[in-house]
C-alpha atoms as a PDB file:
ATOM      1  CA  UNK A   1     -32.160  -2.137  18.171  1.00  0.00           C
ATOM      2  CA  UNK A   2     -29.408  -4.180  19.322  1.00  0.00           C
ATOM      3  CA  UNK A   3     -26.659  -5.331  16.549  1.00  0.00           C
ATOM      4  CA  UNK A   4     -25.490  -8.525  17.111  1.00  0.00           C
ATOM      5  CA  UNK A   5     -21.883  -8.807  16.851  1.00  0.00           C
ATOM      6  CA  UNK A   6     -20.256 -10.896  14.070  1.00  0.00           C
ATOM      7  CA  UNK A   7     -17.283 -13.161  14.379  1.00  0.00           C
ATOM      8  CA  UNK A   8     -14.993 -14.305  11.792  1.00  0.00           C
ATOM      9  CA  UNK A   9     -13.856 -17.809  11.176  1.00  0.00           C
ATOM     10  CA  UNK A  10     -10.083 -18.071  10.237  1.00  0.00           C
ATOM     11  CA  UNK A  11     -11.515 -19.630   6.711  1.00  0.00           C
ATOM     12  CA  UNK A  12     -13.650 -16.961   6.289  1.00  0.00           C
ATOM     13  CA  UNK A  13     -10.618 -14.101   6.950  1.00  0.00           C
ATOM     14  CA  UNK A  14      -8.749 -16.050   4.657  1.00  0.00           C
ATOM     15  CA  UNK A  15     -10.771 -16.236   2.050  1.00  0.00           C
ATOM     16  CA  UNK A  16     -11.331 -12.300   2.542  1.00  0.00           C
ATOM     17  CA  UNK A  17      -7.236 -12.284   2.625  1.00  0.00           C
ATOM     18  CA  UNK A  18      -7.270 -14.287  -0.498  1.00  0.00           C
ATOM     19  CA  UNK A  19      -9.406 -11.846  -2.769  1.00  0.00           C
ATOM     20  CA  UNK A  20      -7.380  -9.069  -1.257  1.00  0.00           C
ATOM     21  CA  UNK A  21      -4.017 -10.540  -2.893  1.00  0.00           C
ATOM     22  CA  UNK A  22      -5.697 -12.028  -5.712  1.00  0.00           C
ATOM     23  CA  UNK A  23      -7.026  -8.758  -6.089  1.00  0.00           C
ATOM     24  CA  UNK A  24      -4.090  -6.305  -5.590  1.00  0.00           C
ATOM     25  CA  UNK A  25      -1.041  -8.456  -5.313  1.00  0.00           C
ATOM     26  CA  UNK A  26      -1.504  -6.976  -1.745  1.00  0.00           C
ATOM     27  CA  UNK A  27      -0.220  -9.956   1.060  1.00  0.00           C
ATOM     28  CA  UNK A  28      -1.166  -8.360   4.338  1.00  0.00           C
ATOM     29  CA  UNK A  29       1.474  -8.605   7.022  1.00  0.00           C
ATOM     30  CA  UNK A  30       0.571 -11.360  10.356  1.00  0.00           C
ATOM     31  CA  UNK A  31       0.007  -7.759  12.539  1.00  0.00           C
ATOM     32  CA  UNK A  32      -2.497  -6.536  10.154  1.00  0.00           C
ATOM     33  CA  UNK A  33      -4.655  -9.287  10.123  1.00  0.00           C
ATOM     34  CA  UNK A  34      -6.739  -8.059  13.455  1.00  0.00           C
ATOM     35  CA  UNK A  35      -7.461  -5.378  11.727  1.00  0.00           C
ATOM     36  CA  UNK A  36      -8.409  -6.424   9.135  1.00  0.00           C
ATOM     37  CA  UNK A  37     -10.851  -9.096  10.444  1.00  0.00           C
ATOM     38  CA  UNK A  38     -12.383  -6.158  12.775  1.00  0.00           C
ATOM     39  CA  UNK A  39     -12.972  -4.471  10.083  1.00  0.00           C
ATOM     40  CA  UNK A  40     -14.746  -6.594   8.425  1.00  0.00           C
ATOM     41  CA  UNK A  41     -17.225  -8.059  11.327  1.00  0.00           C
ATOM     42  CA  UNK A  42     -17.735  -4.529  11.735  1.00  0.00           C
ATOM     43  CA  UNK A  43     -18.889  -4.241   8.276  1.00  0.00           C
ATOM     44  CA  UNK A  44     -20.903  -7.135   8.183  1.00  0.00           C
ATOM     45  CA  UNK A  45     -22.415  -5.539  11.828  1.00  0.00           C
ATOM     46  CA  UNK A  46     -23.384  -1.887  10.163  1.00  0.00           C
ATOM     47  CA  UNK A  47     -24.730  -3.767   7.152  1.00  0.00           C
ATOM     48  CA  UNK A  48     -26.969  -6.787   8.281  1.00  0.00           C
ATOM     49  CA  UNK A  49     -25.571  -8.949   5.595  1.00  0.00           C
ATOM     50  CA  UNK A  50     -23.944 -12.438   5.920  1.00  0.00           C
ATOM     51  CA  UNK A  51     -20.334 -12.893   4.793  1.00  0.00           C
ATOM     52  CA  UNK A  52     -21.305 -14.366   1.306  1.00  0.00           C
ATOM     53  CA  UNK A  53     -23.516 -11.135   0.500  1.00  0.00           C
ATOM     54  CA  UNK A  54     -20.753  -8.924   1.900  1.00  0.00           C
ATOM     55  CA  UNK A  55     -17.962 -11.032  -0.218  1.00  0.00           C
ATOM     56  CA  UNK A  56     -19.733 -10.438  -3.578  1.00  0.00           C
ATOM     57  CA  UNK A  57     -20.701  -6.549  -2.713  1.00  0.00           C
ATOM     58  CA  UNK A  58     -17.036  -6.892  -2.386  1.00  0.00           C
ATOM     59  CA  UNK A  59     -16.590  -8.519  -5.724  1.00  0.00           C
ATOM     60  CA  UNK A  60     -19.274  -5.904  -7.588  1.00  0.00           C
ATOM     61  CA  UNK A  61     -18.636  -2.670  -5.868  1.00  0.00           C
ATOM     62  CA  UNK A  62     -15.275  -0.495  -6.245  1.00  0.00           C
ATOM     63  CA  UNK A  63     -15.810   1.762  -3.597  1.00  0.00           C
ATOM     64  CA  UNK A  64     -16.783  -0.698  -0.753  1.00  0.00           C
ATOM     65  CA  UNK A  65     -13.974  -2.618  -2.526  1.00  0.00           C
ATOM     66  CA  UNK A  66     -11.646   0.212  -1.960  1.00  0.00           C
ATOM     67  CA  UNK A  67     -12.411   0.960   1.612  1.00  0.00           C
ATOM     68  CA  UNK A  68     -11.062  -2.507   2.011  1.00  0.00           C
ATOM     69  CA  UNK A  69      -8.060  -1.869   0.777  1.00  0.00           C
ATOM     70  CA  UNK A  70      -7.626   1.566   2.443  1.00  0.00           C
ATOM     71  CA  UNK A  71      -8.309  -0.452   6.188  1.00  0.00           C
ATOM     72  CA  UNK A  72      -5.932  -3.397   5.045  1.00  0.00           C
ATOM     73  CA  UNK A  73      -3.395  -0.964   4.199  1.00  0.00           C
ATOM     74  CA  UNK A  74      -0.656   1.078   6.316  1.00  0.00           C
ATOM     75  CA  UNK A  75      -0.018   4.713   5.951  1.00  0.00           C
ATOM     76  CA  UNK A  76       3.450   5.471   7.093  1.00  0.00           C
ATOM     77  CA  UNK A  77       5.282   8.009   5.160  1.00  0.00           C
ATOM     78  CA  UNK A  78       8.168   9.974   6.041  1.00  0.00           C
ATOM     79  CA  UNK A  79      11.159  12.002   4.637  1.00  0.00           C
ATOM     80  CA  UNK A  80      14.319   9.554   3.697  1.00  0.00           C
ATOM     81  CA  UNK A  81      12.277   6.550   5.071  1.00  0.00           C
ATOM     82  CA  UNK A  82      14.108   3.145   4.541  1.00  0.00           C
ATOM     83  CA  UNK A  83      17.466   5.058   5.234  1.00  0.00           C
ATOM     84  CA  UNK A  84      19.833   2.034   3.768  1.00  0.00           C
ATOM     85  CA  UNK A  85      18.052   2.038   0.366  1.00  0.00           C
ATOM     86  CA  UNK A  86      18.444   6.042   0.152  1.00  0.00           C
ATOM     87  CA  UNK A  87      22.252   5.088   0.958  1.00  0.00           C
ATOM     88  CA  UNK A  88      22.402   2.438  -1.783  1.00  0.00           C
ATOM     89  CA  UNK A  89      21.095   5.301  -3.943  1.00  0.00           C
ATOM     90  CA  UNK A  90      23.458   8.102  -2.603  1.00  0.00           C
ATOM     91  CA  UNK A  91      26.746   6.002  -2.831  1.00  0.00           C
ATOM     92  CA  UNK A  92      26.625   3.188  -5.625  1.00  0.00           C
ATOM     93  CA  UNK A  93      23.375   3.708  -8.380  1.00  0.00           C
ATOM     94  CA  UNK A  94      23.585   7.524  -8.602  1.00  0.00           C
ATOM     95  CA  UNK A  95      27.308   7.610  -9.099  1.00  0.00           C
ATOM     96  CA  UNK A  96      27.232   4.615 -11.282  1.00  0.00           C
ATOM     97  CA  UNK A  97      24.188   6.455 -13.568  1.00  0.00           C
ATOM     98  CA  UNK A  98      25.903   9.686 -13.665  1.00  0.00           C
ATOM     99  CA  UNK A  99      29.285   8.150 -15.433  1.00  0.00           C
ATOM    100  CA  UNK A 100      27.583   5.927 -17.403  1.00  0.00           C
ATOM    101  CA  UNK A 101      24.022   7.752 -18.731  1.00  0.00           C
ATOM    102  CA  UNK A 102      25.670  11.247 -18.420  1.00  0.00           C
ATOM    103  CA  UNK A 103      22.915  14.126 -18.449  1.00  0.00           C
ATOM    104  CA  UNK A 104      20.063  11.622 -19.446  1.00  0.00           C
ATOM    105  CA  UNK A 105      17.029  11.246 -16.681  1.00  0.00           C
ATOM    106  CA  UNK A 106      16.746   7.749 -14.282  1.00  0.00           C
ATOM    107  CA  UNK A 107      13.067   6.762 -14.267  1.00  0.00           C
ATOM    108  CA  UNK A 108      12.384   6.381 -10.663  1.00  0.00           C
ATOM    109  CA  UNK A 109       8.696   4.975  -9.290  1.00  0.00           C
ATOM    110  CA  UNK A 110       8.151   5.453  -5.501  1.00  0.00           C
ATOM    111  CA  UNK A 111       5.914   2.797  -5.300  1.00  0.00           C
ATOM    112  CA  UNK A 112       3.276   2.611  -2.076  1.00  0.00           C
ATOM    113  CA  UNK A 113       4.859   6.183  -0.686  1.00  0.00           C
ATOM    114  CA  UNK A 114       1.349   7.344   1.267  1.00  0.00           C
ATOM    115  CA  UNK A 115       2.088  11.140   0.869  1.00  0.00           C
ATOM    116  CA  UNK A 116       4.937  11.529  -0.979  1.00  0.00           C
ATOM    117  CA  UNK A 117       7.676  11.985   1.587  1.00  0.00           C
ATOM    118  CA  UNK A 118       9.372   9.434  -0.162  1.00  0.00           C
ATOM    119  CA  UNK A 119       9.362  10.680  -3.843  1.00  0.00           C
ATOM    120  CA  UNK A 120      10.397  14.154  -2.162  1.00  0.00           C
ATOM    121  CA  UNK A 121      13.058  12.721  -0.493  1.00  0.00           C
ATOM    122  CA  UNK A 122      14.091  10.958  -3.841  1.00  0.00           C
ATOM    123  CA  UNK A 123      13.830  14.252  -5.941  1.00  0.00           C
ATOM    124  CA  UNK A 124      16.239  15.446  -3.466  1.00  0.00           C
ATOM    125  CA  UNK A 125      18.506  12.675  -2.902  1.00  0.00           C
ATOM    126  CA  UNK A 126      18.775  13.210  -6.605  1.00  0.00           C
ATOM    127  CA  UNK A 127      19.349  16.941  -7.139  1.00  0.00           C
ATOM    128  CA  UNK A 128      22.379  16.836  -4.339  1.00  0.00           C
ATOM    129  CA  UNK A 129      23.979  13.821  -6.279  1.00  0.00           C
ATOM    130  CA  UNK A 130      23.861  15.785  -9.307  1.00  0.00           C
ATOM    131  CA  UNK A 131      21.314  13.181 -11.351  1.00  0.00           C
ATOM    132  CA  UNK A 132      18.563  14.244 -13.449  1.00  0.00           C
ATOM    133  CA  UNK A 133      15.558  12.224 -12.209  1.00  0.00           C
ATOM    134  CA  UNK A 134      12.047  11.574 -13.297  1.00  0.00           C
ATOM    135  CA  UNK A 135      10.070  10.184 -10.395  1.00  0.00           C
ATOM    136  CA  UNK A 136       6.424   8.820 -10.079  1.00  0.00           C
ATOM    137  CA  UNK A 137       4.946   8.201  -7.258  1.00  0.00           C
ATOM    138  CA  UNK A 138       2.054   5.826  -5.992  1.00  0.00           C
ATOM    139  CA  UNK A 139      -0.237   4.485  -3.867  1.00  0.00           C
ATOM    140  CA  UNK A 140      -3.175   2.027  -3.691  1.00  0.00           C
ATOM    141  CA  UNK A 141      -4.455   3.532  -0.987  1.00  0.00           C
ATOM    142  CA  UNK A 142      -6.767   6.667  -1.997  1.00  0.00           C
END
């Protein structure tokens, strides 16, 4: 059996794009968005269904719904990632914290970290400077 291949219009991707942000808040950068499209014929290949069916499995199922999100996605995580912001940290907000909240936690959320390099690298950043933190960290991604 020979699958024929599937091709994306640009109003169908963005309509695919559209219930991704509508969805997630998620806006997918411009280099994502051939990945995201391959993806998706490639779904629409493995399944047999037309983009409308595959759409409102999208709508109806979580898991199918989260594979999405997983492909449209990007997991890079790494120790002190986004150096300046860890330097922003290190020599204003810590400092500034410490002489003004004392001994008291800061709430930290490492938002979209992947792995958790980045709430390490918090944790520490924290410790050295001498600030009690409380850090959660997340990710859509599963």
């Amino acid at each position: 059996m020979i699958q024929e291949t599937v091709c994306l219009t640009q109003e169908e991707l963005d309509s695919f794009i559209a219930l991704l942000t509508q969805s997630t808040g998620i806006i997918p950068r411009s280099s994502h968005l051939e990945g995201i499209k391959n993806y998706i014929e490639k779904q629409l290949c493995k399944k047999g269904i037309s983009v409308i069916e595959y759409k409102n499995k999208l709508i109806t199922d979580k898991k199918l719904f989260s594979e999405l999100i997983n492909e449209s996605t990007v997991n890079e995580t790494y120790f002190f990632r986004e150096e300046k912001q860890f330097f922003l940290l290190r020599d204003k907000i810590f400092p500034i914290w410490k002489a003004t909240a004392g001994s008291m936690p800061i709430k930290i959320w490492s938002a979209a970290c992947s792995f958790g390099e980045e709430a390490y690298s918090l944790a520490l950043l924290a410790k050295k400077c001498g600030v009690k933190a409380m850090i959660t960290a997340s990710d859509i991604n599963s």
